[in-house]
C-alpha atoms as a PDB file:
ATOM      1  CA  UNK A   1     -16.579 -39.095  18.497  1.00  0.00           C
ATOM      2  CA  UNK A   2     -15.925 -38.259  14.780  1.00  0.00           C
ATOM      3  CA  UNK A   3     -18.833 -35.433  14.797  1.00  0.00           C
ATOM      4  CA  UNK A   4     -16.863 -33.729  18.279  1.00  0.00           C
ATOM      5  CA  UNK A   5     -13.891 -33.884  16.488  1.00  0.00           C
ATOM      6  CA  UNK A   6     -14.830 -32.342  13.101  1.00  0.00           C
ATOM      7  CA  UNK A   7     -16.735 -29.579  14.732  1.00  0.00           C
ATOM      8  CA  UNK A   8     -13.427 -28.823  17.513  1.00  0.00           C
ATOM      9  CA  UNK A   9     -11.923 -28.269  13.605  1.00  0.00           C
ATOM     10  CA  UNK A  10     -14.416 -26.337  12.523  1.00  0.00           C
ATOM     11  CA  UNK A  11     -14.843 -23.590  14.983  1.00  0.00           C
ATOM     12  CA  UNK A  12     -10.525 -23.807  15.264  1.00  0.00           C
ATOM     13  CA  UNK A  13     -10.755 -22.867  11.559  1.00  0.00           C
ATOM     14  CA  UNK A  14     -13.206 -20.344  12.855  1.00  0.00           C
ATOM     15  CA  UNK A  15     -11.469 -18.285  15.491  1.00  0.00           C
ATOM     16  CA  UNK A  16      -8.443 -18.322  13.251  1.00  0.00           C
ATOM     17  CA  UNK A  17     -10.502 -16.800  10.231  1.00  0.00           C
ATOM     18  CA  UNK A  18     -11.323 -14.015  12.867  1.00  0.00           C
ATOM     19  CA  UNK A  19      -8.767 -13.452  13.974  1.00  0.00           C
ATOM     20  CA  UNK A  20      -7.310 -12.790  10.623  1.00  0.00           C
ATOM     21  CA  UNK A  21      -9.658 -10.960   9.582  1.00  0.00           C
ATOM     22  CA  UNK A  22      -9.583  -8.666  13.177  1.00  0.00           C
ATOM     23  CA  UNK A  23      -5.350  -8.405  12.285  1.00  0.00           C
ATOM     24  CA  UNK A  24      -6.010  -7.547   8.378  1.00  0.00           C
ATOM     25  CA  UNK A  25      -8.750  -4.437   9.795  1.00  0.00           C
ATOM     26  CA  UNK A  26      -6.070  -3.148  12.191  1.00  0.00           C
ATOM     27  CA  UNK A  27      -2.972  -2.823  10.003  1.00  0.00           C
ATOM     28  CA  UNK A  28      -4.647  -1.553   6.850  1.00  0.00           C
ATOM     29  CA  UNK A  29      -7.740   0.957   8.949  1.00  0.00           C
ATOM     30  CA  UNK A  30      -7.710   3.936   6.453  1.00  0.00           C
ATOM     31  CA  UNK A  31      -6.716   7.086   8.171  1.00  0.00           C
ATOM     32  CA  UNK A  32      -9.422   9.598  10.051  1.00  0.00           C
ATOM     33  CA  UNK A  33     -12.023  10.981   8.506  1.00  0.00           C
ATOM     34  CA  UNK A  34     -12.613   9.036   5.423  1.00  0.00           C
ATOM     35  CA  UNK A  35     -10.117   9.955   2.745  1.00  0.00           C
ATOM     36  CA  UNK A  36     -11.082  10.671  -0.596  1.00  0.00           C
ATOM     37  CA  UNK A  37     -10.372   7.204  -2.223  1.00  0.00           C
ATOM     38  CA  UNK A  38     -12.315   5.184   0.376  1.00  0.00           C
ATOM     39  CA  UNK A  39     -14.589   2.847  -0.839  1.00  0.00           C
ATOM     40  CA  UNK A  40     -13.195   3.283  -4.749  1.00  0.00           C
ATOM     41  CA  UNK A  41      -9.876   1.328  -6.610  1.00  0.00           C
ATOM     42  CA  UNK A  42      -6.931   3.735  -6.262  1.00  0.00           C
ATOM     43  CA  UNK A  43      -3.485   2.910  -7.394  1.00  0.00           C
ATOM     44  CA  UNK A  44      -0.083   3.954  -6.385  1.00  0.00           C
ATOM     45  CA  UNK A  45       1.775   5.862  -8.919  1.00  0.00           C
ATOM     46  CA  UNK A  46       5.655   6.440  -8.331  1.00  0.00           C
ATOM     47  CA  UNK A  47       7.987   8.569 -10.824  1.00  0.00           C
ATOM     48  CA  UNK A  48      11.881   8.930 -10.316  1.00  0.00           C
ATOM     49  CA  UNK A  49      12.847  12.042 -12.373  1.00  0.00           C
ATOM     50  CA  UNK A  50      16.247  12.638 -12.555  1.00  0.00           C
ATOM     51  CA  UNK A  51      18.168  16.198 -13.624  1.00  0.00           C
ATOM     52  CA  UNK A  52      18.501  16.584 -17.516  1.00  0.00           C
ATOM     53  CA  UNK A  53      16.559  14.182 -18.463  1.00  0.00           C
ATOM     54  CA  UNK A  54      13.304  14.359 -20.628  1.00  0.00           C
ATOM     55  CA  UNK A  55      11.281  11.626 -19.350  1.00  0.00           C
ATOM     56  CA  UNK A  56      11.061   9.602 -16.036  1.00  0.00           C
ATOM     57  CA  UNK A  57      13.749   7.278 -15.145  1.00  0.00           C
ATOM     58  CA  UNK A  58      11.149   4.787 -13.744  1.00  0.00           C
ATOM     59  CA  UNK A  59       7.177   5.644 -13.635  1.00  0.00           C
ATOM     60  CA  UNK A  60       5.231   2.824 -12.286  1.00  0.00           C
ATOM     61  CA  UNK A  61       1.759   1.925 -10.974  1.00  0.00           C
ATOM     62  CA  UNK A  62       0.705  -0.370  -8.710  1.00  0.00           C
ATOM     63  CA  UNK A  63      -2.896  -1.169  -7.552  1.00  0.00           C
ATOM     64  CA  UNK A  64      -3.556   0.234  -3.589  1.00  0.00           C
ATOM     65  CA  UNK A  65      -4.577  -3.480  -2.529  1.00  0.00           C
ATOM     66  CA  UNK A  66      -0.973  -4.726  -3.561  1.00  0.00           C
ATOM     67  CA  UNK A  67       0.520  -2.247  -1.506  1.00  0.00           C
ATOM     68  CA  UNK A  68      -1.936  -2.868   1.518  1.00  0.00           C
ATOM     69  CA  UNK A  69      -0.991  -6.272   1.612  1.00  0.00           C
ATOM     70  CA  UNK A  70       2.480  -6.550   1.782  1.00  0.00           C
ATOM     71  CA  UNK A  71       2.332  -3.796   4.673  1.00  0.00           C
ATOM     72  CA  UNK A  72      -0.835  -6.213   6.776  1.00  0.00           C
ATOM     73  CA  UNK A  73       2.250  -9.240   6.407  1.00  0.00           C
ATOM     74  CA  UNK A  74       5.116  -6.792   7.015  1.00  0.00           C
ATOM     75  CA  UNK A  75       6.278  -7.500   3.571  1.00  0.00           C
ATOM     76  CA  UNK A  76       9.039  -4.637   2.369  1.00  0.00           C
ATOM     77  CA  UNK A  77       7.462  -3.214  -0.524  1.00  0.00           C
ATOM     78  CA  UNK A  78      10.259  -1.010  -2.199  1.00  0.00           C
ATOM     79  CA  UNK A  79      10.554   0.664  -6.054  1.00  0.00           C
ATOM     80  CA  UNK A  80      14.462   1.555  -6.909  1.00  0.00           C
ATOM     81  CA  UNK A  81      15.925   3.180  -9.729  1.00  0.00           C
ATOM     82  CA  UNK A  82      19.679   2.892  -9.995  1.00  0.00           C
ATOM     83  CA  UNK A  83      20.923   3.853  -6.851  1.00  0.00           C
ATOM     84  CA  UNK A  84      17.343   5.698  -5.718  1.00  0.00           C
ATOM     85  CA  UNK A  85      15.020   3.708  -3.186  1.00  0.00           C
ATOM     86  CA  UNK A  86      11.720   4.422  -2.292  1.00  0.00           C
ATOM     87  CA  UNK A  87       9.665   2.137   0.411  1.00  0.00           C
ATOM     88  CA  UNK A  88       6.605   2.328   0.118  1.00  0.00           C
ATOM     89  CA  UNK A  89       5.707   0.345   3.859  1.00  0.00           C
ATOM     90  CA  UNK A  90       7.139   3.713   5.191  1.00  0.00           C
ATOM     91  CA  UNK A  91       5.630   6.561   3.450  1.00  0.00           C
ATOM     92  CA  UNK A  92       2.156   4.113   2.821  1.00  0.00           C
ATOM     93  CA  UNK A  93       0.439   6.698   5.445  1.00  0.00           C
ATOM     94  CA  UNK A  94       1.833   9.904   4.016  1.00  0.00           C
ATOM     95  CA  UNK A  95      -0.033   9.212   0.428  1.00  0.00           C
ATOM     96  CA  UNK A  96      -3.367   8.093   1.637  1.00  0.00           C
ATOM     97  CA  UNK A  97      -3.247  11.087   3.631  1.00  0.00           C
ATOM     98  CA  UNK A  98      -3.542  13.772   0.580  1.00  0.00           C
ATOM     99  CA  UNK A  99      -6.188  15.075  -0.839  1.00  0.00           C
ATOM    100  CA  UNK A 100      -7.037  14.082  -4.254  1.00  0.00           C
ATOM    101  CA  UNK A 101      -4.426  15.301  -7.139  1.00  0.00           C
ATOM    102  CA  UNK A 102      -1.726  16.104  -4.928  1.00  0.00           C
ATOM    103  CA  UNK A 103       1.523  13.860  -4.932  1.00  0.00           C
ATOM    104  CA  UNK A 104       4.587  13.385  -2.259  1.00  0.00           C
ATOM    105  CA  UNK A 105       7.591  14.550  -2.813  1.00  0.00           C
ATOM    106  CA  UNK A 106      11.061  12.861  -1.911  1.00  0.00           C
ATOM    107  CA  UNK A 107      14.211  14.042  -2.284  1.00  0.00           C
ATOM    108  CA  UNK A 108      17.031  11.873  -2.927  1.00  0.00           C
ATOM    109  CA  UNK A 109      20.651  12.959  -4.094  1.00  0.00           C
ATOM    110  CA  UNK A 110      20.110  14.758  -7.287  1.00  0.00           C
ATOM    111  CA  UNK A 111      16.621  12.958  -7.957  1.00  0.00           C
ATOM    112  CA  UNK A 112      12.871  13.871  -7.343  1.00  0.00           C
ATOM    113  CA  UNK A 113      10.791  11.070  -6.783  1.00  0.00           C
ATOM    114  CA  UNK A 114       6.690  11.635  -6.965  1.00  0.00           C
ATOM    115  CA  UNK A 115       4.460   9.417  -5.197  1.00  0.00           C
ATOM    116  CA  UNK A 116       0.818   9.796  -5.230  1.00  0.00           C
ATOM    117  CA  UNK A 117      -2.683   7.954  -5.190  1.00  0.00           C
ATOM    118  CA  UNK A 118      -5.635   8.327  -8.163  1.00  0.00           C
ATOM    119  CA  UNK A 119      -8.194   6.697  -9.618  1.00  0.00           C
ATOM    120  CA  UNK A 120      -8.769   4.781 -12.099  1.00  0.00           C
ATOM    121  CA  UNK A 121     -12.098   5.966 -14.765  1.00  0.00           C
END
């Protein structure tokens, strides 16, 4: 009775491990063909640049893997900068879809915001 039992638990813990795993491959399939970055360790990298100013207001990077998870668990993933928001769950499929050096660019009231993938050596 105690062997039926512990393998009912066993292939439960099973079919829920697949099925995770099928849910995780659906929501974070790379886009068609194979992108650049596939199969390497990208990062996000975000700048907010505002007018007359040097430097960026807020330059960040965040590893590609981060970002992929919070969008497979619907998590909103968002960098802001004073009054400037950028989600990244909604322009996630934008970046991975440029080629290699090339960065998004958002407009928002008087500031440019740059979002792109790369690398790391």
């Amino acid at each position: 009775m105690a062997s039926r039992r512990a393998g009912i638990w066993i292939l439960a813990l099973v079919v829920v491990s697949l099925a995770i795993g099928v849910f995780w491959t659906i929501r974070t399939a790379p886009p068609s063909p194979t992108p650049w970055w596939w199969g390497k360790d990208p990062d996000f990298h975000i700048e907010v640049w505002e007018p007359g100013k040097e430097m960026a207001t807020v330059a960040m990077t965040m590893p590609k893997k981060t970002v992929d998870t919070m969008f497979a668990f619907g998590l909103k993933s968002s960098v802001s900068a004073g009054r400037h928001k950028v989600y990244l769950n909604e322009i996630r499929s934008q970046v991975e879809r440029l080629p290699r050096g090339q960065r998004l660019t958002i407009h928002q009231d008087s500031a440019t915001v740059y979002v792109w993938l790369d690398v790391k050596k």
